[in-house]
PDB file of N, CA and C in Angstrom:
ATOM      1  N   UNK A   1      32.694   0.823  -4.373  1.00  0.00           N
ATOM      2  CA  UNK A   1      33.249   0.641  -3.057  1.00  0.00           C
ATOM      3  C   UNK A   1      33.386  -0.856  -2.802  1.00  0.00           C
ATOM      4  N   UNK A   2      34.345  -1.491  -2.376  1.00  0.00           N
ATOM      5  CA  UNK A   2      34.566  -2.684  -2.072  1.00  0.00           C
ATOM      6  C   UNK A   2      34.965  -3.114  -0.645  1.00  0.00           C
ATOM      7  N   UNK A   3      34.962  -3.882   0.378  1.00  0.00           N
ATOM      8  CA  UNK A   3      34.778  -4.309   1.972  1.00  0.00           C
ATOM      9  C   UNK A   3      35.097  -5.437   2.127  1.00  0.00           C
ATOM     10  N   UNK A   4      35.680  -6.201   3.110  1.00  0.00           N
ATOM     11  CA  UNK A   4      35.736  -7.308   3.256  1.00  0.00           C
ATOM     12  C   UNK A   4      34.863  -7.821   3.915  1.00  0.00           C
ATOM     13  N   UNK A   5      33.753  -7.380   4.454  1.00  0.00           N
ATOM     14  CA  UNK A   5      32.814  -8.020   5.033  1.00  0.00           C
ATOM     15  C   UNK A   5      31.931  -8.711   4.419  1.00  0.00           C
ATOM     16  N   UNK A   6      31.542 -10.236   4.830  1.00  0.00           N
ATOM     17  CA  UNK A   6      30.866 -11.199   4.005  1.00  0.00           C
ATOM     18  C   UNK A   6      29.092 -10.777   4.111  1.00  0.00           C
ATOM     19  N   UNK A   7      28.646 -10.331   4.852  1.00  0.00           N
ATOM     20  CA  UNK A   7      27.545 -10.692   5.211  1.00  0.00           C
ATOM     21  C   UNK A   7      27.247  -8.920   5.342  1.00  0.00           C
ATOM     22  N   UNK A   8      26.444  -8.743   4.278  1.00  0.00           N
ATOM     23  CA  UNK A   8      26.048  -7.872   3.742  1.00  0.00           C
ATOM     24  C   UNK A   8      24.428  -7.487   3.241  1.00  0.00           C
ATOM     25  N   UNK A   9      23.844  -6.742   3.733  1.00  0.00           N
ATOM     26  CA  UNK A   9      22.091  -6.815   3.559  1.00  0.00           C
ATOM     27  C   UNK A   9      21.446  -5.218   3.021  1.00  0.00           C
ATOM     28  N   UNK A  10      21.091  -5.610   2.195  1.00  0.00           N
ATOM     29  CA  UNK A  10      20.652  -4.589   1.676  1.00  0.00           C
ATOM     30  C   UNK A  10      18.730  -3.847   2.104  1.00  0.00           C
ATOM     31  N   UNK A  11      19.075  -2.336   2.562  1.00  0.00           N
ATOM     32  CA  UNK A  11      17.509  -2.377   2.872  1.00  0.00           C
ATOM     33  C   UNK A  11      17.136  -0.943   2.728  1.00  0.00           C
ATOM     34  N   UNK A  12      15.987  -0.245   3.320  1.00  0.00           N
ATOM     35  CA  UNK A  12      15.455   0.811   3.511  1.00  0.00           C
ATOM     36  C   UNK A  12      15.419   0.856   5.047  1.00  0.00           C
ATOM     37  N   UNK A  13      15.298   2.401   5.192  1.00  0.00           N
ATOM     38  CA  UNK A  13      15.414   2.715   6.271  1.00  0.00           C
ATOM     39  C   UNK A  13      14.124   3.160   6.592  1.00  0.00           C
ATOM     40  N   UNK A  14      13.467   2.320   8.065  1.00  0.00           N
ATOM     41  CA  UNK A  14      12.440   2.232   8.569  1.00  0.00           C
ATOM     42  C   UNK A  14      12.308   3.237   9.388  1.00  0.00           C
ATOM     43  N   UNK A  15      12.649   3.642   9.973  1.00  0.00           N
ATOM     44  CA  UNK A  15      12.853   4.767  11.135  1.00  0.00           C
ATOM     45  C   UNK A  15      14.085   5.129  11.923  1.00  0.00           C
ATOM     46  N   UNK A  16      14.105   5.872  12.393  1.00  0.00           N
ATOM     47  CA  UNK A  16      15.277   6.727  12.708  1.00  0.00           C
ATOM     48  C   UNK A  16      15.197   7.418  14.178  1.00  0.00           C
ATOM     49  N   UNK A  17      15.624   6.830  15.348  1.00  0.00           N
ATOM     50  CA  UNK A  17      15.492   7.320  16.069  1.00  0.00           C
ATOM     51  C   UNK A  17      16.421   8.062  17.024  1.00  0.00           C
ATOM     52  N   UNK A  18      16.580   9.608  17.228  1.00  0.00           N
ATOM     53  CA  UNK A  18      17.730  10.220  17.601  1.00  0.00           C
ATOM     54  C   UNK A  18      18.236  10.354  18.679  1.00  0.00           C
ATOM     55  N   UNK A  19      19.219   9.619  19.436  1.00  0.00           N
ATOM     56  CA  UNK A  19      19.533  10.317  21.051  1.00  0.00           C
ATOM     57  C   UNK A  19      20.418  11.394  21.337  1.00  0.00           C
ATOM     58  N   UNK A  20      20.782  11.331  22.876  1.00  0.00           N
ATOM     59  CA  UNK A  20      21.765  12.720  22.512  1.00  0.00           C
ATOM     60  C   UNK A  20      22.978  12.481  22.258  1.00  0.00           C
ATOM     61  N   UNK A  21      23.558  11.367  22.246  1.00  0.00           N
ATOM     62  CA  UNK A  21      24.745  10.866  21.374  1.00  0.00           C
ATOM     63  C   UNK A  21      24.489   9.991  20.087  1.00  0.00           C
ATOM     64  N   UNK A  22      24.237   8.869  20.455  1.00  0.00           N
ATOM     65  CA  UNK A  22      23.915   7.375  19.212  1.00  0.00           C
ATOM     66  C   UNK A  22      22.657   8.088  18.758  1.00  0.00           C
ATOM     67  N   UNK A  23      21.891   7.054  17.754  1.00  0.00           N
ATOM     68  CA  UNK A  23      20.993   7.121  16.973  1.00  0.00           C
ATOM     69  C   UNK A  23      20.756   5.651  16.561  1.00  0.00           C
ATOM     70  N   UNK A  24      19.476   5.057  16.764  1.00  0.00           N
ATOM     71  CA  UNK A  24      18.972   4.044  16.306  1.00  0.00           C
ATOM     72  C   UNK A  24      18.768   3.302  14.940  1.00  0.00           C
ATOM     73  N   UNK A  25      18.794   2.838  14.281  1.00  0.00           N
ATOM     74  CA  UNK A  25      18.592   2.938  13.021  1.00  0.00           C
ATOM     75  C   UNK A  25      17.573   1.422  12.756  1.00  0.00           C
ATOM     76  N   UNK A  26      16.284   1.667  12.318  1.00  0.00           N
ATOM     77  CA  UNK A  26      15.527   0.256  11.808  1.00  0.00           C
ATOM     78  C   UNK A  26      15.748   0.241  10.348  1.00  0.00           C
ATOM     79  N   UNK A  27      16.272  -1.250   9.721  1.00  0.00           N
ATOM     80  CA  UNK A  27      16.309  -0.856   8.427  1.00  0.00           C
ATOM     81  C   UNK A  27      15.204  -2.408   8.336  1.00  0.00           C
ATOM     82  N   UNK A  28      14.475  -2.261   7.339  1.00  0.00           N
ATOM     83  CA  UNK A  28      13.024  -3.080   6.929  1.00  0.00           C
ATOM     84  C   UNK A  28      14.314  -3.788   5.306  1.00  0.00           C
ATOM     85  N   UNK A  29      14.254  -5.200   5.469  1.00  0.00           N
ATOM     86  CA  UNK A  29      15.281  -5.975   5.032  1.00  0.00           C
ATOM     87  C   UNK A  29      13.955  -6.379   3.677  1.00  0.00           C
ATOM     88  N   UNK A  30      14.520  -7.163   2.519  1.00  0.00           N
ATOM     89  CA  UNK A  30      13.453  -7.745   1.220  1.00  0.00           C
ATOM     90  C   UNK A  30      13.025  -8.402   1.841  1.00  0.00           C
ATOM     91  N   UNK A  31      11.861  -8.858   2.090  1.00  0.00           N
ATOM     92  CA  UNK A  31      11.462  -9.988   2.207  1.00  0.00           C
ATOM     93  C   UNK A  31      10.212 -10.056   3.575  1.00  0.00           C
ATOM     94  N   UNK A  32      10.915  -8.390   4.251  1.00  0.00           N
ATOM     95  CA  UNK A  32       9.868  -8.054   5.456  1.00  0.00           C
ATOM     96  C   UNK A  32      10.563  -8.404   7.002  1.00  0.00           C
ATOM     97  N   UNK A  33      12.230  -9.177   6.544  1.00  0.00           N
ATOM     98  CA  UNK A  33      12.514  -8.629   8.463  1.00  0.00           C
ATOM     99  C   UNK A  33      13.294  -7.709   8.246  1.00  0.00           C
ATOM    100  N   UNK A  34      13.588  -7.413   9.740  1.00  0.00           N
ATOM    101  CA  UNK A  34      14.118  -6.196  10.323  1.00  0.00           C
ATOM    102  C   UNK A  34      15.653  -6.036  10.942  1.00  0.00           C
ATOM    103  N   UNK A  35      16.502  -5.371  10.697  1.00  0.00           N
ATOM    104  CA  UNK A  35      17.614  -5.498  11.536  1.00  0.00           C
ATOM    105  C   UNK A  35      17.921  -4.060  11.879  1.00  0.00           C
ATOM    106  N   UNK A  36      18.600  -3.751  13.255  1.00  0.00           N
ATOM    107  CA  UNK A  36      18.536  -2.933  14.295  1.00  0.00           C
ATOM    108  C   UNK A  36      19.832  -2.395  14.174  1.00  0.00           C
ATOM    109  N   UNK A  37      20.205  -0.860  14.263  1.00  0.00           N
ATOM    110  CA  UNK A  37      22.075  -0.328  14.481  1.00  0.00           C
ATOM    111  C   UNK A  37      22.087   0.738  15.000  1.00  0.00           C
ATOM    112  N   UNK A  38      22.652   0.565  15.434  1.00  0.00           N
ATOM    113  CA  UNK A  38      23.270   1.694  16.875  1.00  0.00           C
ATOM    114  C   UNK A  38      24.248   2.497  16.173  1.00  0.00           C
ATOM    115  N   UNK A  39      24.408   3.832  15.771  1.00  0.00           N
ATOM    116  CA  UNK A  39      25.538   4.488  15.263  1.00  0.00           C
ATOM    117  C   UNK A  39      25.291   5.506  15.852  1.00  0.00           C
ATOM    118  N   UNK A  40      26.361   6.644  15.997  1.00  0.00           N
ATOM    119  CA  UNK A  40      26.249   7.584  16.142  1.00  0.00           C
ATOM    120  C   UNK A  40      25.654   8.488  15.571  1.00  0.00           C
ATOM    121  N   UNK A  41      25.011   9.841  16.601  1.00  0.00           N
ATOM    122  CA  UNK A  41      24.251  10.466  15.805  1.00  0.00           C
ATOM    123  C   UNK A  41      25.206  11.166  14.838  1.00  0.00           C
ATOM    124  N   UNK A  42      26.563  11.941  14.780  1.00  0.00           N
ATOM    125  CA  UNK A  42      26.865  12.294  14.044  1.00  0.00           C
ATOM    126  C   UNK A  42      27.156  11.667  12.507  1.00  0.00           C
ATOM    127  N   UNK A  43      27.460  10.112  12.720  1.00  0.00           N
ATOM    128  CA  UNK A  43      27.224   9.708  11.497  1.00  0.00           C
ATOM    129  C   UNK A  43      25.659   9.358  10.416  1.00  0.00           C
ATOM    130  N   UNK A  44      24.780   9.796  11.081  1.00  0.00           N
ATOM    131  CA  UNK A  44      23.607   9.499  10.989  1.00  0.00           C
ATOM    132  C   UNK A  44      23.268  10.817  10.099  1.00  0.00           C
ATOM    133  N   UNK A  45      23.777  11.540  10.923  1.00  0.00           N
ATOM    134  CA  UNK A  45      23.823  13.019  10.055  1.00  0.00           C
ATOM    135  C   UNK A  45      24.568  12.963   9.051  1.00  0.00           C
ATOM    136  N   UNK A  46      25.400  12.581   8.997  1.00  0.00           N
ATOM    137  CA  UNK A  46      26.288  12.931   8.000  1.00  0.00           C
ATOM    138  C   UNK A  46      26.045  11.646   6.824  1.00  0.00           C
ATOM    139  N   UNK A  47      25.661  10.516   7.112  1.00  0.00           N
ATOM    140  CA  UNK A  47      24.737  10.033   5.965  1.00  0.00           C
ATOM    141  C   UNK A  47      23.246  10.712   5.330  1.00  0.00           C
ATOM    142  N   UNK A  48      22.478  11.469   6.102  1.00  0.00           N
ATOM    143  CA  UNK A  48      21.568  12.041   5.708  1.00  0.00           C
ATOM    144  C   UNK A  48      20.648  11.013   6.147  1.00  0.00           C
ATOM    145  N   UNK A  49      20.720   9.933   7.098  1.00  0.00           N
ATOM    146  CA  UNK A  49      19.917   9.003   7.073  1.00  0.00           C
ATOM    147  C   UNK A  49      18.063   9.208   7.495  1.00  0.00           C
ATOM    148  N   UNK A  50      17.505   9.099   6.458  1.00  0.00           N
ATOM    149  CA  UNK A  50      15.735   9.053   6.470  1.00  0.00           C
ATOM    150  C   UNK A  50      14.885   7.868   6.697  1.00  0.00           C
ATOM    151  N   UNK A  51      13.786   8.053   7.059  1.00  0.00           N
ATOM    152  CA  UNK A  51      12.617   7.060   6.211  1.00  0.00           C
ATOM    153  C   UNK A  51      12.808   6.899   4.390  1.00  0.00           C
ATOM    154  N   UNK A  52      12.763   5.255   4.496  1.00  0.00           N
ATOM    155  CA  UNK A  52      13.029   5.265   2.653  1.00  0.00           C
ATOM    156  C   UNK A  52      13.865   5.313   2.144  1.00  0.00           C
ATOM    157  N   UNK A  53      15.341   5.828   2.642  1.00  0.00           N
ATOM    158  CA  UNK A  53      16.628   6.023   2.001  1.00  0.00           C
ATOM    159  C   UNK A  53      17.262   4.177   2.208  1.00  0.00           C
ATOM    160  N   UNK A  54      17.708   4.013   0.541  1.00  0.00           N
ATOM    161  CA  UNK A  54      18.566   2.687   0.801  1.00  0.00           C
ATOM    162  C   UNK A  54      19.917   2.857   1.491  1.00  0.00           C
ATOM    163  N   UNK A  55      19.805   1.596   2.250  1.00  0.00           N
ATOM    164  CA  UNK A  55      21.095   1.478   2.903  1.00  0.00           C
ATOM    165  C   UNK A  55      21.567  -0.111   2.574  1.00  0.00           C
ATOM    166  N   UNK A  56      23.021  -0.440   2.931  1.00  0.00           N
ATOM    167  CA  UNK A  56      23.500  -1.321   2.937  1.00  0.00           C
ATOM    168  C   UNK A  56      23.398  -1.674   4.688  1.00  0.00           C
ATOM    169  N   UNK A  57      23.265  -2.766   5.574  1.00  0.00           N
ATOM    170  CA  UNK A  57      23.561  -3.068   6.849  1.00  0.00           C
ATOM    171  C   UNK A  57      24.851  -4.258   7.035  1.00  0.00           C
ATOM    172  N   UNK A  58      25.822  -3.849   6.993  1.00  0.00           N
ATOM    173  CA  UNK A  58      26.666  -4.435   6.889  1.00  0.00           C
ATOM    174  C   UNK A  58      27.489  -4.811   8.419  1.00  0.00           C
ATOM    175  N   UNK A  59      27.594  -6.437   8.523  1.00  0.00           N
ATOM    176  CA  UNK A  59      28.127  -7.244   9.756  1.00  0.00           C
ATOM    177  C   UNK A  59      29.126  -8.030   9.497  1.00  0.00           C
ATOM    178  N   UNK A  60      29.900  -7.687  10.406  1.00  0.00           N
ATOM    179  CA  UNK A  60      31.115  -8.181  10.656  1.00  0.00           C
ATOM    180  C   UNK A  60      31.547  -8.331  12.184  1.00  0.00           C
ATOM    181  N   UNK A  61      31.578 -10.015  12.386  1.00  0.00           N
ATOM    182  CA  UNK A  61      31.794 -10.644  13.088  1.00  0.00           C
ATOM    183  C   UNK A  61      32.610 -11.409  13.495  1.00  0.00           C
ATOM    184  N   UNK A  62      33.237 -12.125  14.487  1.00  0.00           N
ATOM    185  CA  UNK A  62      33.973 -12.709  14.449  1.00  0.00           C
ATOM    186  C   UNK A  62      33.314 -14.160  15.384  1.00  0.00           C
ATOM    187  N   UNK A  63      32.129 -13.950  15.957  1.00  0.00           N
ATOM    188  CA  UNK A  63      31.168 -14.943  16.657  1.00  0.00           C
ATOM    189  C   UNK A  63      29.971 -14.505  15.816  1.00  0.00           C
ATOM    190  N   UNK A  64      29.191 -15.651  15.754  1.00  0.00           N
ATOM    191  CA  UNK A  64      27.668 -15.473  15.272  1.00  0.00           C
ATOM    192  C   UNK A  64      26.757 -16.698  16.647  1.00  0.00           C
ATOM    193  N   UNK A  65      26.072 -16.372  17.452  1.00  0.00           N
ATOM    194  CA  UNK A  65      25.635 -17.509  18.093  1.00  0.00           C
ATOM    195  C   UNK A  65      24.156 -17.463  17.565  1.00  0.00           C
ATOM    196  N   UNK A  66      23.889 -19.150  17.767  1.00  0.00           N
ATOM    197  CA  UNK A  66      22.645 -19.490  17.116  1.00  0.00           C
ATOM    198  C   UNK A  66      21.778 -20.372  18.207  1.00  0.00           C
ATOM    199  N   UNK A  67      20.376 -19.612  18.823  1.00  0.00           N
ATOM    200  CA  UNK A  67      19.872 -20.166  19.901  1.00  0.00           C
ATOM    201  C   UNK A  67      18.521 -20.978  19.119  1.00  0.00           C
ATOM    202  N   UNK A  68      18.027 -21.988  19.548  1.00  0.00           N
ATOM    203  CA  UNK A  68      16.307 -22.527  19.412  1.00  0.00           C
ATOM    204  C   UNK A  68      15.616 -23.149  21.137  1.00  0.00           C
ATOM    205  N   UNK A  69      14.969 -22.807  20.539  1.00  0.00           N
ATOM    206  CA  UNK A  69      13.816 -23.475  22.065  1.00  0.00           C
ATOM    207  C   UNK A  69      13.843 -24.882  21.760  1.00  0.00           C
TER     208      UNK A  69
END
């Protein structure tokens, strides 16, 4: 499968949490952080998405903002 999206992260899926539309998704990234996705529950289903199953988290942006204290 090939994408044009640059920024691409590979992970496991931390938990899975279901609403009555969307579905949460924690995926636990190498290295020990975390990044957060909102999809629908039907696609959630229809990936089969678990605890432990690899996923790709793939972003595509057209802004990235970068804050520090």
């Amino acid at each position: 499968m090939k994408i044009s999206a640059r920024n691409i992260l590979k992970g496991k899926v931390k938990e899975v949490k279901h609403g009555m539309v969307d579905t949460e998704v924690d995926i636990e990234l190498p290295g020990g952080g975390e990044i957060v996705s909102i999809i629908t529950k039907h696609s959630a289903e229809t990936m089969k998405l678990v605890k432990g199953k690899e996923v790709y988290a793939v972003i595509k942006a057209s802004n990235v903002m970068i804050m520090v204290d």
